[in-house]
Protein backbone atom coordinates (compact mmCIF):
# COMPACT_ATOMS: atom_id res chain seq x y z
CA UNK A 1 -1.68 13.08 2.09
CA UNK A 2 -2.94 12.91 5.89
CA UNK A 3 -2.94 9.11 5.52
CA UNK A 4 0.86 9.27 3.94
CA UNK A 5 1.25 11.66 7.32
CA UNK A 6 -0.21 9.36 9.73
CA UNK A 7 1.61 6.12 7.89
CA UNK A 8 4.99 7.77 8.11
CA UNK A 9 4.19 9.14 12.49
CA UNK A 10 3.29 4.95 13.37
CA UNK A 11 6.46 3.54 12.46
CA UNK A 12 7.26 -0.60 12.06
CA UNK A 13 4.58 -2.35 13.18
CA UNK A 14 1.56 0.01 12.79
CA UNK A 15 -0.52 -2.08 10.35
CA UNK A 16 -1.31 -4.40 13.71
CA UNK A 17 -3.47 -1.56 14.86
CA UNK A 18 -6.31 -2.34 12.49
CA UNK A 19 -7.53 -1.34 8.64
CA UNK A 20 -6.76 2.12 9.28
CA UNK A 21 -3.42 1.68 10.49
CA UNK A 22 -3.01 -0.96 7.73
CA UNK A 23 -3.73 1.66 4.73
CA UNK A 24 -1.69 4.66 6.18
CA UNK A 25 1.40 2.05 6.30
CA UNK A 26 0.69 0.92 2.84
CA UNK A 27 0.09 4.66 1.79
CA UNK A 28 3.41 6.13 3.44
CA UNK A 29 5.13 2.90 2.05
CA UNK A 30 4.15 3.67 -1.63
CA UNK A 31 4.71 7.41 -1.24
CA UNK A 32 8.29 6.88 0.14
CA UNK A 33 9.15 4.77 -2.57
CA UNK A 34 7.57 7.05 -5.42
CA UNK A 35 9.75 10.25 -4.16
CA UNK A 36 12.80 7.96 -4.36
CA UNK A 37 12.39 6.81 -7.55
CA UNK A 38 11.36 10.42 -8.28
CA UNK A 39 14.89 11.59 -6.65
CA UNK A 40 17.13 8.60 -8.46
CA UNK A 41 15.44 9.18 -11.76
CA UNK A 42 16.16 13.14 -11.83
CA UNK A 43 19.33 13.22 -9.83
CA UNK A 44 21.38 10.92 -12.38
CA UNK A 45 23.18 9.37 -9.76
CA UNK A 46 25.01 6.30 -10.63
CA UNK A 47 26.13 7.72 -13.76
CA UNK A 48 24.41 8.48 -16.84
CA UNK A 49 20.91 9.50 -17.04
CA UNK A 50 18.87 6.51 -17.67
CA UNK A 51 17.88 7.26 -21.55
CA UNK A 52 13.84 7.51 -22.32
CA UNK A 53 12.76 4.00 -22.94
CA UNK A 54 14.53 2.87 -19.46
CA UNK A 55 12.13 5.02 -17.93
CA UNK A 56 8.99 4.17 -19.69
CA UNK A 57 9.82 0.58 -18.70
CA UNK A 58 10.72 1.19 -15.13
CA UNK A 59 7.48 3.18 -14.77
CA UNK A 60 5.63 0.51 -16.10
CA UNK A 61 7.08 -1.77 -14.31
CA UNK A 62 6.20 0.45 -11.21
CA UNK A 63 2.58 0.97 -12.83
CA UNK A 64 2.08 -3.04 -12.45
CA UNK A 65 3.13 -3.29 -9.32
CA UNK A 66 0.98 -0.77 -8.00
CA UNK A 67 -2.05 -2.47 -10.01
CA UNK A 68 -0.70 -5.43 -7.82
CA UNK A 69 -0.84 -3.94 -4.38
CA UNK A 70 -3.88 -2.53 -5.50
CA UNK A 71 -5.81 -6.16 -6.10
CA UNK A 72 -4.00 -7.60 -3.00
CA UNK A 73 -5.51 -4.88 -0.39
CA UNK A 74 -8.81 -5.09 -2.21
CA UNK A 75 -8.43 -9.07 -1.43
CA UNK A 76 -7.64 -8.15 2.27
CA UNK A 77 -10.19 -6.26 1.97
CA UNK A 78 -13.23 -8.80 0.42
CA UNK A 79 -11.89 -11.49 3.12
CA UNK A 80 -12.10 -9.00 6.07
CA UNK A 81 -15.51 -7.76 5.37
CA UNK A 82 -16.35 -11.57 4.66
CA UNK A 83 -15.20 -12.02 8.11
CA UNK A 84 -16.85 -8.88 9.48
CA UNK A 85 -20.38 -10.50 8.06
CA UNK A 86 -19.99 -13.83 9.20
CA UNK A 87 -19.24 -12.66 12.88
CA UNK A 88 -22.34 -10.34 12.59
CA UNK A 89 -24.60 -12.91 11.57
CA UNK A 90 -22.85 -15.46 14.49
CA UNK A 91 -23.89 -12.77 16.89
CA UNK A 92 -27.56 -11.92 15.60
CA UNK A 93 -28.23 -15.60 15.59
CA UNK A 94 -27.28 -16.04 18.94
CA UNK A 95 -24.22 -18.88 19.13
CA UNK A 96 -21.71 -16.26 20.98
CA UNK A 97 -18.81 -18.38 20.14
């Protein structure tokens, strides 16, 4: 929740300032989007209440999505620390550049 906290204080443009910044975006972005599913599935609005297998399928729907995000940041993730190591071993061998 401090992450979703954080995220939601940075505002536009906050995943420039770095992996942390990056995940407390991408935290406060998922969160806000969860409570307003959360709020259009239980306030009815639009009508009718959507009937149960709408919902299964929109939260499975939601479900994949997530498991999408999910594999994309651990991509970021993989490359960055790929990065990370190949600077490291630049430096401890000396090239500077």
């Amino acid at each position: 929740m401090a992450a979703v906290a954080r995220g939601r204080q940075s505002g536009p443009g906050a995943s420039r300032g770095g992996e942390g910044a990056f995940a407390d975006a991408l935290a406060a972005l998922v969160a806000d989007e969860k409570d307003r599913l959360r709020r259009e599935l239980t306030s009815g609005s639009g009508g009718e209440a959507p009937a149960r297998p709408d919902v299964a399928s929109v939260l499975a729907e939601l479900r994949f999505e997530l498991a999408e995000l999910r594999g994309r940041v651990e991509s970021l993730q993989a490359s960055v620390d790929a990065i990370g190591a190949r600077l490291a071993a630049r430096d401890a061998a000396g090239d500077g550049g």
